[in-house]
PDB file of N, CA and C in Angstrom:
ATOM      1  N   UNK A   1      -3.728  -3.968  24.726  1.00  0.00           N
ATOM      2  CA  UNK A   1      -4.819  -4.611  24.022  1.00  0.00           C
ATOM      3  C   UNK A   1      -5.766  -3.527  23.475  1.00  0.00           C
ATOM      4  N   UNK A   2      -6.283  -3.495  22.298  1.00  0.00           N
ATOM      5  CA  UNK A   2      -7.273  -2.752  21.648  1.00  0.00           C
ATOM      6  C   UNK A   2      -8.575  -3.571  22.259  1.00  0.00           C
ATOM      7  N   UNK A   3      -9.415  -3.224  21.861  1.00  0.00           N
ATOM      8  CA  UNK A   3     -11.302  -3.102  21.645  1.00  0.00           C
ATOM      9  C   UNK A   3     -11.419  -3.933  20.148  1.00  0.00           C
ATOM     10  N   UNK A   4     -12.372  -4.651  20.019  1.00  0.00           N
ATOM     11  CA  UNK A   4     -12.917  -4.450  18.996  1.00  0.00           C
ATOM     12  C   UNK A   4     -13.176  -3.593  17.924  1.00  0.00           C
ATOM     13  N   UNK A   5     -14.010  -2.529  19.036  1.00  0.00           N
ATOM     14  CA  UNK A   5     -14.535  -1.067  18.240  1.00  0.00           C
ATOM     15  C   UNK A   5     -13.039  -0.402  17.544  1.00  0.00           C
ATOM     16  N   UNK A   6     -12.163  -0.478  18.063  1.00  0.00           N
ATOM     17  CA  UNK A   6     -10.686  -0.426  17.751  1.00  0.00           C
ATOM     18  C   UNK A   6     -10.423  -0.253  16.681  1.00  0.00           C
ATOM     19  N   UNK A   7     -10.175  -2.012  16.620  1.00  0.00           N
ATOM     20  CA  UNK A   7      -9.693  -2.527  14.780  1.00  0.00           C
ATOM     21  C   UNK A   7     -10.712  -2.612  13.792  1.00  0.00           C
ATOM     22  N   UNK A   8     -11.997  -1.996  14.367  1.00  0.00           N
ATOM     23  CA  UNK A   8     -13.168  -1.626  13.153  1.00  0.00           C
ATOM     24  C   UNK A   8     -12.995  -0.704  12.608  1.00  0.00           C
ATOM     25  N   UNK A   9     -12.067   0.110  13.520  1.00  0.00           N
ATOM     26  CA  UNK A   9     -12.126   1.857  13.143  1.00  0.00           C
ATOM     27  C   UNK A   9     -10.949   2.009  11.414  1.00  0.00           C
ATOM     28  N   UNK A  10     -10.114   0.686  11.551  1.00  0.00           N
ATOM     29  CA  UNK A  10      -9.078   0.629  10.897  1.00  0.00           C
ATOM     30  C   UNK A  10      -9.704   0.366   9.528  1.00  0.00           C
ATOM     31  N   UNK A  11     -10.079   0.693   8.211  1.00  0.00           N
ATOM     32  CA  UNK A  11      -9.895   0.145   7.032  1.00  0.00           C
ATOM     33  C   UNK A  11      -9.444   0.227   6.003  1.00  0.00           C
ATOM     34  N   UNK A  12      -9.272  -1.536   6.211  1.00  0.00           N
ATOM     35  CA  UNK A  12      -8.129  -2.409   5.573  1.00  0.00           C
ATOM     36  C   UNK A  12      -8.631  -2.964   4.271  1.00  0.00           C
ATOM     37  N   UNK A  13      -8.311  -2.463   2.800  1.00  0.00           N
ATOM     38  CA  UNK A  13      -8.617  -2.807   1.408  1.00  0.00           C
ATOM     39  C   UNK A  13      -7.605  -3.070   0.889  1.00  0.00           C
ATOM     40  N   UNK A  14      -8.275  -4.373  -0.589  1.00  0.00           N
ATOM     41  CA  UNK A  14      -7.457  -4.970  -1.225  1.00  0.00           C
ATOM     42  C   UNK A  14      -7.643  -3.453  -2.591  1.00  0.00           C
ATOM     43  N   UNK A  15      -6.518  -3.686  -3.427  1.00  0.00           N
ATOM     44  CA  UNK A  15      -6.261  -2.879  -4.502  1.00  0.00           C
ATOM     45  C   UNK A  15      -5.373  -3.364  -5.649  1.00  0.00           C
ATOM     46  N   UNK A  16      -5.352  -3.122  -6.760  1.00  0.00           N
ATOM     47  CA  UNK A  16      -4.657  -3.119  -7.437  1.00  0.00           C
ATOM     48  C   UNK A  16      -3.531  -2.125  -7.611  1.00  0.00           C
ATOM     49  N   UNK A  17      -2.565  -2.444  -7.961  1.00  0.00           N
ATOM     50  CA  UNK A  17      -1.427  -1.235  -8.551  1.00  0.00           C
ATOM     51  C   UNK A  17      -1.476  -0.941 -10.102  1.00  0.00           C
ATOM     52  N   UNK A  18      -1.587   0.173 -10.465  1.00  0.00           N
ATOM     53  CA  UNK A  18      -1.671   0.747 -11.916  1.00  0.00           C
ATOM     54  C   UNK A  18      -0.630   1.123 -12.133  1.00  0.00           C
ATOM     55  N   UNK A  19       0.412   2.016 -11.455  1.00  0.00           N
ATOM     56  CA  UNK A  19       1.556   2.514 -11.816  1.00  0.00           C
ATOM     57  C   UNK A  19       2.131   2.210 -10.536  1.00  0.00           C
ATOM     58  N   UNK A  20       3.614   2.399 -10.822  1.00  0.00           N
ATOM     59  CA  UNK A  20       4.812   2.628  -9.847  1.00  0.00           C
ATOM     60  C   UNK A  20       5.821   3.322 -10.424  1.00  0.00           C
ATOM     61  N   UNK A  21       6.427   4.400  -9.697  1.00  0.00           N
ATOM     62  CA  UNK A  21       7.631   4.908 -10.479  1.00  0.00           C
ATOM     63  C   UNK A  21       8.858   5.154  -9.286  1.00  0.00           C
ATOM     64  N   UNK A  22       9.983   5.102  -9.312  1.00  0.00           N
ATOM     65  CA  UNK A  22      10.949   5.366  -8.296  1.00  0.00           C
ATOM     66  C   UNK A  22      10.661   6.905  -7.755  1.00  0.00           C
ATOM     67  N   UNK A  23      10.801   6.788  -6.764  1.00  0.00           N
ATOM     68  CA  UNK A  23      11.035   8.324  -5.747  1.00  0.00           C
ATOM     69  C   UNK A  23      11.800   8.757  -5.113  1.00  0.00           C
ATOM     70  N   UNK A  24      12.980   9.584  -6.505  1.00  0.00           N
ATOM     71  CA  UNK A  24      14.143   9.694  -5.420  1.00  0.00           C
ATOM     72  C   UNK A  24      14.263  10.791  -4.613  1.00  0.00           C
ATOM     73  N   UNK A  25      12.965  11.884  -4.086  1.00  0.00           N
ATOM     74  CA  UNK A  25      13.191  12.568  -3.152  1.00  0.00           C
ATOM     75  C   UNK A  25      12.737  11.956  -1.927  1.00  0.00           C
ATOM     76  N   UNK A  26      12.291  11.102  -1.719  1.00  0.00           N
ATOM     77  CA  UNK A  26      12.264  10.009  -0.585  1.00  0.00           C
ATOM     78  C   UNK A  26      13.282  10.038   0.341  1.00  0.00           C
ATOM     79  N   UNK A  27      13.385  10.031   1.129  1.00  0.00           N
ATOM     80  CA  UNK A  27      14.562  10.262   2.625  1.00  0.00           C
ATOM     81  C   UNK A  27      15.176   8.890   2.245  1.00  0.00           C
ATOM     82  N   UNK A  28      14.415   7.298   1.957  1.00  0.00           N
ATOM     83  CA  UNK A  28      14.925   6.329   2.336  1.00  0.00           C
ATOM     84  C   UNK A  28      14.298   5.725   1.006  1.00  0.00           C
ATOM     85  N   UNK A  29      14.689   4.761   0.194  1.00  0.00           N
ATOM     86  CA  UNK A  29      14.250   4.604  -0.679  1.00  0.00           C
ATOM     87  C   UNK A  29      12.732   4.015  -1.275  1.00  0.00           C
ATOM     88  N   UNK A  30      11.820   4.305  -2.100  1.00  0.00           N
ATOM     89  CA  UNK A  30      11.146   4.470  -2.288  1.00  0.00           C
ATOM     90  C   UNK A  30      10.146   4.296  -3.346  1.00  0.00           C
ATOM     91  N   UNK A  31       8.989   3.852  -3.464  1.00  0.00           N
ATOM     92  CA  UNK A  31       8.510   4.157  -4.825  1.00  0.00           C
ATOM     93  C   UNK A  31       7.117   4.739  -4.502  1.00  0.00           C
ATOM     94  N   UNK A  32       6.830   5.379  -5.937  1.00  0.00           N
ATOM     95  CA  UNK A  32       5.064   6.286  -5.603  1.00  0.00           C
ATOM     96  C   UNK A  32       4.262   5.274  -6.246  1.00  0.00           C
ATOM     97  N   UNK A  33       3.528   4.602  -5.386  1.00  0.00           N
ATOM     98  CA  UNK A  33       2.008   4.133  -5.927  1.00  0.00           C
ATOM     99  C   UNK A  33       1.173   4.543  -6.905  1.00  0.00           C
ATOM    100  N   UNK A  34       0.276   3.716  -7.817  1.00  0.00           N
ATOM    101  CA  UNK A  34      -0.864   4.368  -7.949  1.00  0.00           C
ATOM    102  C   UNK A  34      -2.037   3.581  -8.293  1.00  0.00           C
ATOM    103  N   UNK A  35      -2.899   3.129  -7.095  1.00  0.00           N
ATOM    104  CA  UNK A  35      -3.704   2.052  -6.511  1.00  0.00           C
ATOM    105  C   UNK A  35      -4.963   2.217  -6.941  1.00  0.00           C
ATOM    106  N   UNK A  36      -5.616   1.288  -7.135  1.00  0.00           N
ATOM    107  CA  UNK A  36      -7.193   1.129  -7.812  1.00  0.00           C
ATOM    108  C   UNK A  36      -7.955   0.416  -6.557  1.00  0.00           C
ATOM    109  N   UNK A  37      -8.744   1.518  -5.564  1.00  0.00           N
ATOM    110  CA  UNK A  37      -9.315   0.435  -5.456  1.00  0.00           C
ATOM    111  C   UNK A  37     -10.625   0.280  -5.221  1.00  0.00           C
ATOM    112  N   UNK A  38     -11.458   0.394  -6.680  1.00  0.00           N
ATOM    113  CA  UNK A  38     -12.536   0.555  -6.788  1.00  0.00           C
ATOM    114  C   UNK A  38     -13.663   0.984  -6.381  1.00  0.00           C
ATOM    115  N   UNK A  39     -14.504   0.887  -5.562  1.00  0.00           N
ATOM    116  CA  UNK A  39     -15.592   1.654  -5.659  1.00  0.00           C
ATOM    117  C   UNK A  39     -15.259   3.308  -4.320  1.00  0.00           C
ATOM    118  N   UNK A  40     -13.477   2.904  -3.915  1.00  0.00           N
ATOM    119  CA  UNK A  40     -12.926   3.834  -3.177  1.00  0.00           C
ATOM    120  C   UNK A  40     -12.145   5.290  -3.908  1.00  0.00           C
ATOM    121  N   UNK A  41     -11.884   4.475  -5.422  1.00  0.00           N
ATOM    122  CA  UNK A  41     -11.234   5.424  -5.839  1.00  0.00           C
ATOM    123  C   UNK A  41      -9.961   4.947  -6.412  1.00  0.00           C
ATOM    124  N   UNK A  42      -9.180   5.472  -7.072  1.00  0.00           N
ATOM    125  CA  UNK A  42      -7.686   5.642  -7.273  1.00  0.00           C
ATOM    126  C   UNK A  42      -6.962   6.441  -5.482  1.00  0.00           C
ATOM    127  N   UNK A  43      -5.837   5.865  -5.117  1.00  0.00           N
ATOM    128  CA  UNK A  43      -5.563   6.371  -4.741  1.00  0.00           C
ATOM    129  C   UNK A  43      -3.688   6.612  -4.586  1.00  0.00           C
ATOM    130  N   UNK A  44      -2.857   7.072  -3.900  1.00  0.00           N
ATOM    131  CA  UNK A  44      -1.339   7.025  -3.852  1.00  0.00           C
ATOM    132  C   UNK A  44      -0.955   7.106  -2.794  1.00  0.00           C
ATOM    133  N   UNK A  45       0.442   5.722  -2.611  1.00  0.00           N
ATOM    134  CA  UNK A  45       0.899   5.841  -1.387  1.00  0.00           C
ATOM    135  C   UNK A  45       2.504   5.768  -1.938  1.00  0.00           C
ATOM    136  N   UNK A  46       3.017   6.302  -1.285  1.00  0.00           N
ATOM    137  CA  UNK A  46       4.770   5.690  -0.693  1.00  0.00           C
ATOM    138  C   UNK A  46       5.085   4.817  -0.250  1.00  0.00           C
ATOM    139  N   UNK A  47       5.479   3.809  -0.545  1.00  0.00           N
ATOM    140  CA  UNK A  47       6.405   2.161  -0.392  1.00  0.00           C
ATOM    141  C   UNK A  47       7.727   2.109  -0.099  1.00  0.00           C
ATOM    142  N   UNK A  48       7.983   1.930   0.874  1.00  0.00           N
ATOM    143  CA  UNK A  48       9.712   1.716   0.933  1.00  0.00           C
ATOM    144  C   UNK A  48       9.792  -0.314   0.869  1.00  0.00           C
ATOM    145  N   UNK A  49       9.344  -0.540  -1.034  1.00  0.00           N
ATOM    146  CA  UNK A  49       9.871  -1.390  -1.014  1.00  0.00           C
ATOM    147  C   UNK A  49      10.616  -2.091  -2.661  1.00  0.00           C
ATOM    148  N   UNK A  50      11.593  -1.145  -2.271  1.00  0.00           N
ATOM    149  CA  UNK A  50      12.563  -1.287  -3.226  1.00  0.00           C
ATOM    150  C   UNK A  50      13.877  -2.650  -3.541  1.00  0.00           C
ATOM    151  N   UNK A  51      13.738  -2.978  -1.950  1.00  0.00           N
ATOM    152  CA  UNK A  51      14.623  -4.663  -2.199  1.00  0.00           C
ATOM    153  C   UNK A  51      13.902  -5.535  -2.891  1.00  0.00           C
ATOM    154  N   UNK A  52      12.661  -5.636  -2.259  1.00  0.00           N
ATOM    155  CA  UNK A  52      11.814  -7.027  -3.181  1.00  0.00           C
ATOM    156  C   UNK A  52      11.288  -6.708  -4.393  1.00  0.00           C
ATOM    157  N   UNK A  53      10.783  -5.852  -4.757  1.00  0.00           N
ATOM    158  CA  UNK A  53      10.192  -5.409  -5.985  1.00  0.00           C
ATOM    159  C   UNK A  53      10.701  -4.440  -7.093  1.00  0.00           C
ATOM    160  N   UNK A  54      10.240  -4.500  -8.169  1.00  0.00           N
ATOM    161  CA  UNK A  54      10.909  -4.055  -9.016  1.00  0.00           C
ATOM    162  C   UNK A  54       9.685  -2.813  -9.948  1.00  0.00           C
ATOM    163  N   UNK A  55       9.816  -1.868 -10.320  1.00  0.00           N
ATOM    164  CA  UNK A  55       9.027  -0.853 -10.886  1.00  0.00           C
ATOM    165  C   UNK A  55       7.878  -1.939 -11.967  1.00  0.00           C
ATOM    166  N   UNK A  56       8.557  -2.325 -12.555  1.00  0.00           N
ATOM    167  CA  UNK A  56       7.975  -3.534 -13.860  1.00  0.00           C
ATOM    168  C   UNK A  56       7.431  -4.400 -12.737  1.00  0.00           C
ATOM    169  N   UNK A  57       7.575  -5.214 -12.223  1.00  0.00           N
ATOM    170  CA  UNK A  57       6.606  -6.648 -11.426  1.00  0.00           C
ATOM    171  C   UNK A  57       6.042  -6.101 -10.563  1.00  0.00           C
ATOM    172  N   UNK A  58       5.635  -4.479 -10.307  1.00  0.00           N
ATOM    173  CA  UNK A  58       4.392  -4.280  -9.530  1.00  0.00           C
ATOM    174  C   UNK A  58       3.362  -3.698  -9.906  1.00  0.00           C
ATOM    175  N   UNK A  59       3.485  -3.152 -11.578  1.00  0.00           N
ATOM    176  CA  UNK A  59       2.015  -3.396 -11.858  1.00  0.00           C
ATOM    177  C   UNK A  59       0.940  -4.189 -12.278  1.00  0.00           C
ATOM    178  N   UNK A  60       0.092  -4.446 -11.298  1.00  0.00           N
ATOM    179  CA  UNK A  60      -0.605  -5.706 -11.828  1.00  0.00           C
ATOM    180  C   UNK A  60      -1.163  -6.141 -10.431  1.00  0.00           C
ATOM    181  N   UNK A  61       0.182  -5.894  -9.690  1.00  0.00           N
ATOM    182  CA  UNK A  61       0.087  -6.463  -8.270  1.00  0.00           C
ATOM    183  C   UNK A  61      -1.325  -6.489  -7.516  1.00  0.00           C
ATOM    184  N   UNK A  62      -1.804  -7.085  -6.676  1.00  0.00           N
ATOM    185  CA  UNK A  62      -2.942  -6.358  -6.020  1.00  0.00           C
ATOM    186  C   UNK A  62      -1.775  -6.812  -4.743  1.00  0.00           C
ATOM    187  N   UNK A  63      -2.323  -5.924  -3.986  1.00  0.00           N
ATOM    188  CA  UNK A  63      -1.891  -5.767  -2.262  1.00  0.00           C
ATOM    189  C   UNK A  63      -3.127  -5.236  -1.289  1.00  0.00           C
ATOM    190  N   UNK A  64      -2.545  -4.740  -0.160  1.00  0.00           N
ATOM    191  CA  UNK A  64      -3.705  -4.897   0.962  1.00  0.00           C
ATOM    192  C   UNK A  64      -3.310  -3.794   1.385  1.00  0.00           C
ATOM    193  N   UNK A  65      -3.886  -2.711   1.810  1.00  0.00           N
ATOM    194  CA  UNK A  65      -3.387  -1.335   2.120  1.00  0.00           C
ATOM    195  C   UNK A  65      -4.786  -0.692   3.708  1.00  0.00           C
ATOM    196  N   UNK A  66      -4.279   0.521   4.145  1.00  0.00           N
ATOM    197  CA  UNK A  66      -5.304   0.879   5.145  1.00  0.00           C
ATOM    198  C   UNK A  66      -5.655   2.076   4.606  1.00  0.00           C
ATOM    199  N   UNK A  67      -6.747   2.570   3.739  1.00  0.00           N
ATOM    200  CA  UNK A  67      -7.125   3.683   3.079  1.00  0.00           C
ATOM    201  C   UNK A  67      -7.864   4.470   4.037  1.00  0.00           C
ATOM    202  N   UNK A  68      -7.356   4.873   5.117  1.00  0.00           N
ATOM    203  CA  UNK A  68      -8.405   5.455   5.758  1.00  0.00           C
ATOM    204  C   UNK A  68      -7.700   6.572   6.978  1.00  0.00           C
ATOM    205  N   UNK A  69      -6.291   6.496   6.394  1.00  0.00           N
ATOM    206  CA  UNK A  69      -5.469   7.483   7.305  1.00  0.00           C
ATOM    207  C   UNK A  69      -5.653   8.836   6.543  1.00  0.00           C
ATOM    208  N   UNK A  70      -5.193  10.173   7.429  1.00  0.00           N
ATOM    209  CA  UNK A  70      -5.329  11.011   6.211  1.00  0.00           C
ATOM    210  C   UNK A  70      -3.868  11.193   5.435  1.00  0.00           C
ATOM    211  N   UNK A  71      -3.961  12.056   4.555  1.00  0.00           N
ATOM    212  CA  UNK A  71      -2.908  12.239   3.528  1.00  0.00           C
ATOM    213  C   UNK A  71      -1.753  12.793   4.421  1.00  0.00           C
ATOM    214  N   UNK A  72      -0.645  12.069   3.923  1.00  0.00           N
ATOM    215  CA  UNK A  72       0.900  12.441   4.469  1.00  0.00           C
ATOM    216  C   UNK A  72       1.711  12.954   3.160  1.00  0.00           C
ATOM    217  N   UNK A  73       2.008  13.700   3.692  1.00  0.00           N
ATOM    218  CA  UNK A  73       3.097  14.344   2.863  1.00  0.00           C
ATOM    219  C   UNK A  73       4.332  14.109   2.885  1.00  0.00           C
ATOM    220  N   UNK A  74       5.120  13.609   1.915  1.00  0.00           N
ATOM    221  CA  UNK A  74       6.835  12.710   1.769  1.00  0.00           C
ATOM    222  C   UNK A  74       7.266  13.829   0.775  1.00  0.00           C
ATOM    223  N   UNK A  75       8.077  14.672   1.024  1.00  0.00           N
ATOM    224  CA  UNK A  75       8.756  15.188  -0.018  1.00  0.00           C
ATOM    225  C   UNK A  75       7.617  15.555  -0.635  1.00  0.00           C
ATOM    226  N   UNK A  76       7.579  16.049  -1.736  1.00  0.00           N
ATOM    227  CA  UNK A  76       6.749  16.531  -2.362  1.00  0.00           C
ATOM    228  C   UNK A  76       5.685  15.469  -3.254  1.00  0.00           C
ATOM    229  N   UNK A  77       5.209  14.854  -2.537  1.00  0.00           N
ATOM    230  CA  UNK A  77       4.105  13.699  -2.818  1.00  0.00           C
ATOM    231  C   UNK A  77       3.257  13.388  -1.512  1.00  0.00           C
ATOM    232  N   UNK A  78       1.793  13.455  -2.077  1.00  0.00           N
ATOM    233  CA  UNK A  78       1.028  13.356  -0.675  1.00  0.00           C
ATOM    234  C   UNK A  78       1.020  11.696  -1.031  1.00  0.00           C
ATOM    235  N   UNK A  79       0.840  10.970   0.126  1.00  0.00           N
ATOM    236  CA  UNK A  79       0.337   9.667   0.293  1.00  0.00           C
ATOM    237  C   UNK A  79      -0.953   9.531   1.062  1.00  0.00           C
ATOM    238  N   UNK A  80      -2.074   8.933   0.069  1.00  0.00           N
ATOM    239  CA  UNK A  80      -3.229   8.533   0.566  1.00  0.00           C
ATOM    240  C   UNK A  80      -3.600   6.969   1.426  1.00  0.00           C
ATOM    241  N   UNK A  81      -2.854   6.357   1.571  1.00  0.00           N
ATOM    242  CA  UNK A  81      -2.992   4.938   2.146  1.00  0.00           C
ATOM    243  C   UNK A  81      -1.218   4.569   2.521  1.00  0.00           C
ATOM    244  N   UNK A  82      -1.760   3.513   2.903  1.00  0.00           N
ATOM    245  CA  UNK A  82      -0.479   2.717   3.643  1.00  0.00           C
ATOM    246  C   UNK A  82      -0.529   1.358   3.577  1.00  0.00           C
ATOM    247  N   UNK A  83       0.446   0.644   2.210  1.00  0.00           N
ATOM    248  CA  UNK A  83       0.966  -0.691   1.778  1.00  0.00           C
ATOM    249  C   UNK A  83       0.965  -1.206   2.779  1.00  0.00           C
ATOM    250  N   UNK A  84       0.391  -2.667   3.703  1.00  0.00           N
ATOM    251  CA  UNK A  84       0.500  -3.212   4.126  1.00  0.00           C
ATOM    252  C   UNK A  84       1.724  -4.190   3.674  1.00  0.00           C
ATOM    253  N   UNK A  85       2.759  -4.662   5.052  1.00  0.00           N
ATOM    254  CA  UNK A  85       3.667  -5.547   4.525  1.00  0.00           C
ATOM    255  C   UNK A  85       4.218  -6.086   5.829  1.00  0.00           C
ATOM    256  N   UNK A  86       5.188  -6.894   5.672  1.00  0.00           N
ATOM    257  CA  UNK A  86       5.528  -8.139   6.577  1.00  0.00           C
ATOM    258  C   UNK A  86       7.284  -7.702   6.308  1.00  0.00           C
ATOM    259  N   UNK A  87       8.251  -6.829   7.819  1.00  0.00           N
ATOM    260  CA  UNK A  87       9.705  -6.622   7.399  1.00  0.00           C
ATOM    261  C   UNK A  87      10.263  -8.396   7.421  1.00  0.00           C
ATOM    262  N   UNK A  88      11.206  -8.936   6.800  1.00  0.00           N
ATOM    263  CA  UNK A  88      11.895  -9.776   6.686  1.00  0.00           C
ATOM    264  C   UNK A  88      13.031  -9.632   7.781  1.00  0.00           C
ATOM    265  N   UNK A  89      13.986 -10.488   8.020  1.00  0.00           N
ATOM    266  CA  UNK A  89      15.198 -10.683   8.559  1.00  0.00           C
ATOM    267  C   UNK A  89      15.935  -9.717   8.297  1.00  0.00           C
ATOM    268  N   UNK A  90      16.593  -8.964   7.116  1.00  0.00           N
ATOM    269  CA  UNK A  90      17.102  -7.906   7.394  1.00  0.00           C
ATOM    270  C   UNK A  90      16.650  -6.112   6.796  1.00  0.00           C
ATOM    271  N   UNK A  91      15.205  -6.447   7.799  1.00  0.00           N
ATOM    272  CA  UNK A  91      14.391  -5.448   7.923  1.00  0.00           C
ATOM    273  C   UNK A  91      13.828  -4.802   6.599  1.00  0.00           C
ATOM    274  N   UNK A  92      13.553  -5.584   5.148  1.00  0.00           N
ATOM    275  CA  UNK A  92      12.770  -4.974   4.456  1.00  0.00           C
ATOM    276  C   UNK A  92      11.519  -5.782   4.178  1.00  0.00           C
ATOM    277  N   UNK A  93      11.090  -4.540   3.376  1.00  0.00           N
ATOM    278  CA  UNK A  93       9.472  -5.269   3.516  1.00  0.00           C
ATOM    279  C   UNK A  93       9.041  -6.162   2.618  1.00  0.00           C
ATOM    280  N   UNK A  94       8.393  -7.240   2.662  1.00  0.00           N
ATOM    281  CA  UNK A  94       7.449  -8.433   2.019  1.00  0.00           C
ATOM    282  C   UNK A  94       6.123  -7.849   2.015  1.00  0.00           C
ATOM    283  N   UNK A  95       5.465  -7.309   0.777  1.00  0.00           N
ATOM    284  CA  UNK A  95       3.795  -7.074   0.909  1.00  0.00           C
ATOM    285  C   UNK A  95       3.031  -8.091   1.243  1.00  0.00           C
ATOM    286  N   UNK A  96       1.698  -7.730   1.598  1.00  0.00           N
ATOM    287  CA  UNK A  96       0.826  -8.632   2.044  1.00  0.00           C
ATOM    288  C   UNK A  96       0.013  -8.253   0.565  1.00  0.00           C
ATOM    289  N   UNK A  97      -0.433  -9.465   0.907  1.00  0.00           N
ATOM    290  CA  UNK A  97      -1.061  -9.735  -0.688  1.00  0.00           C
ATOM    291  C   UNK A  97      -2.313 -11.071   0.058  1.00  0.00           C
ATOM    292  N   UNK A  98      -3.532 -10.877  -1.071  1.00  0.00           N
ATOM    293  CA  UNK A  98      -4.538 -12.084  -0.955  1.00  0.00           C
ATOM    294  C   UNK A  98      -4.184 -13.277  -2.126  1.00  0.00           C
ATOM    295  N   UNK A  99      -4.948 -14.547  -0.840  1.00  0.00           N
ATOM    296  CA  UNK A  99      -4.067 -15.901  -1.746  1.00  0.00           C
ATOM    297  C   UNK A  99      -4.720 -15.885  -3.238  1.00  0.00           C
ATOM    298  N   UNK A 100      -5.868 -15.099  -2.974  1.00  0.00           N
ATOM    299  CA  UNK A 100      -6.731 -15.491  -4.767  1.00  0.00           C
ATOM    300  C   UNK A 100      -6.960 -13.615  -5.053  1.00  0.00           C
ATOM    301  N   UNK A 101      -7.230 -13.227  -6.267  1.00  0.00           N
ATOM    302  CA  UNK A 101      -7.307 -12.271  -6.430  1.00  0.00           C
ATOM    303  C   UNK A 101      -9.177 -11.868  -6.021  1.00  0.00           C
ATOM    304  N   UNK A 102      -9.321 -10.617  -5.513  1.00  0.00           N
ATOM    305  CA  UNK A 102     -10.392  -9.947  -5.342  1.00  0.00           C
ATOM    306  C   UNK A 102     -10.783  -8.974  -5.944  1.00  0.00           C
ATOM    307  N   UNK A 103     -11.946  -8.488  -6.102  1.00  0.00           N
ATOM    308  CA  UNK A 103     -12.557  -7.371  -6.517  1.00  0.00           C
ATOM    309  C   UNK A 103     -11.477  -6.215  -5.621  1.00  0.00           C
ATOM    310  N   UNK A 104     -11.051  -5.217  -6.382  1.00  0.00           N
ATOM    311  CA  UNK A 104     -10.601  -4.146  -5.730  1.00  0.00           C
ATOM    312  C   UNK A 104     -11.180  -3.092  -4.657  1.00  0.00           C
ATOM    313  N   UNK A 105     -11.029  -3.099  -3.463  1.00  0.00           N
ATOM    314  CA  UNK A 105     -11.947  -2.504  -2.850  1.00  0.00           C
ATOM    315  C   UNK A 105     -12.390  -3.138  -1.791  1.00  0.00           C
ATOM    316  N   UNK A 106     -11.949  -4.558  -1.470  1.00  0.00           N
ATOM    317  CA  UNK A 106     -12.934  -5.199  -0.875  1.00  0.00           C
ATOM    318  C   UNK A 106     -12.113  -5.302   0.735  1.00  0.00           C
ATOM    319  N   UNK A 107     -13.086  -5.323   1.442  1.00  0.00           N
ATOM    320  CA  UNK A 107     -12.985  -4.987   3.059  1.00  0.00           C
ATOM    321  C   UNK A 107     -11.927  -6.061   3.178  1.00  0.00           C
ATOM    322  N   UNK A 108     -11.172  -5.675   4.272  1.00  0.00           N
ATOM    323  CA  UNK A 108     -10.472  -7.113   5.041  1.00  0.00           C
ATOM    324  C   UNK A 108     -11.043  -7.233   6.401  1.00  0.00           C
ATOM    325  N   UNK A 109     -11.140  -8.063   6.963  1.00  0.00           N
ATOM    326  CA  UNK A 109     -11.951  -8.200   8.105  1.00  0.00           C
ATOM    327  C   UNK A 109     -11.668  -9.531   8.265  1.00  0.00           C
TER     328      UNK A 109
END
């Protein structure tokens, strides 16, 4: 069990996607982000989610990400956040997404 103080420490923002492009130096397959999310910034993450989505139907997207880890390095691309998502039955990922669209940026809580 966590604390409270815990899952405060965690934050969790909605964003838009501006770009996506495939990443094939990725160990496992992949695409590079490139997230809006307003009064935080632009920022880029790595997605391993190449079954459900397609380069074309994810810009536009907004999703739910944790901007607050530090930068990881994948191959030669740093990643600033981490796509929140839901694995399916045979283990790929479903993003989490809000039911109505939000201002970019905005807390989850």
């Amino acid at each position: 069990m966590i604390s409270w103080e815990d899952f405060e420490k965690i934050d969790i923002r909605s964003g838009t996607i501006l770009e996506a492009a495939d990443f094939p130096k990725a160990r496992k397959p992949a695409y590079q982000l490139t997230i809006d999310f307003g009064p935080l910034g632009i920022k880029k993450s790595s997605a391993q989610i190449t079954h459900h989505y397609s380069v074309s139907e994810l810009v536009g997207k907004q999703v739910v990400a944790v901007v607050n880890f530090p930068p990881r390095q994948i191959a030669n691309f740093f990643s600033e956040c981490l796509v929140l998502g839901v694995y399916d039955a045979d283990n790929q990922v479903i993003l989490l997404q809000t039911d109505k669209t939000t201002l970019n940026g905005q807390k989850i809580g």
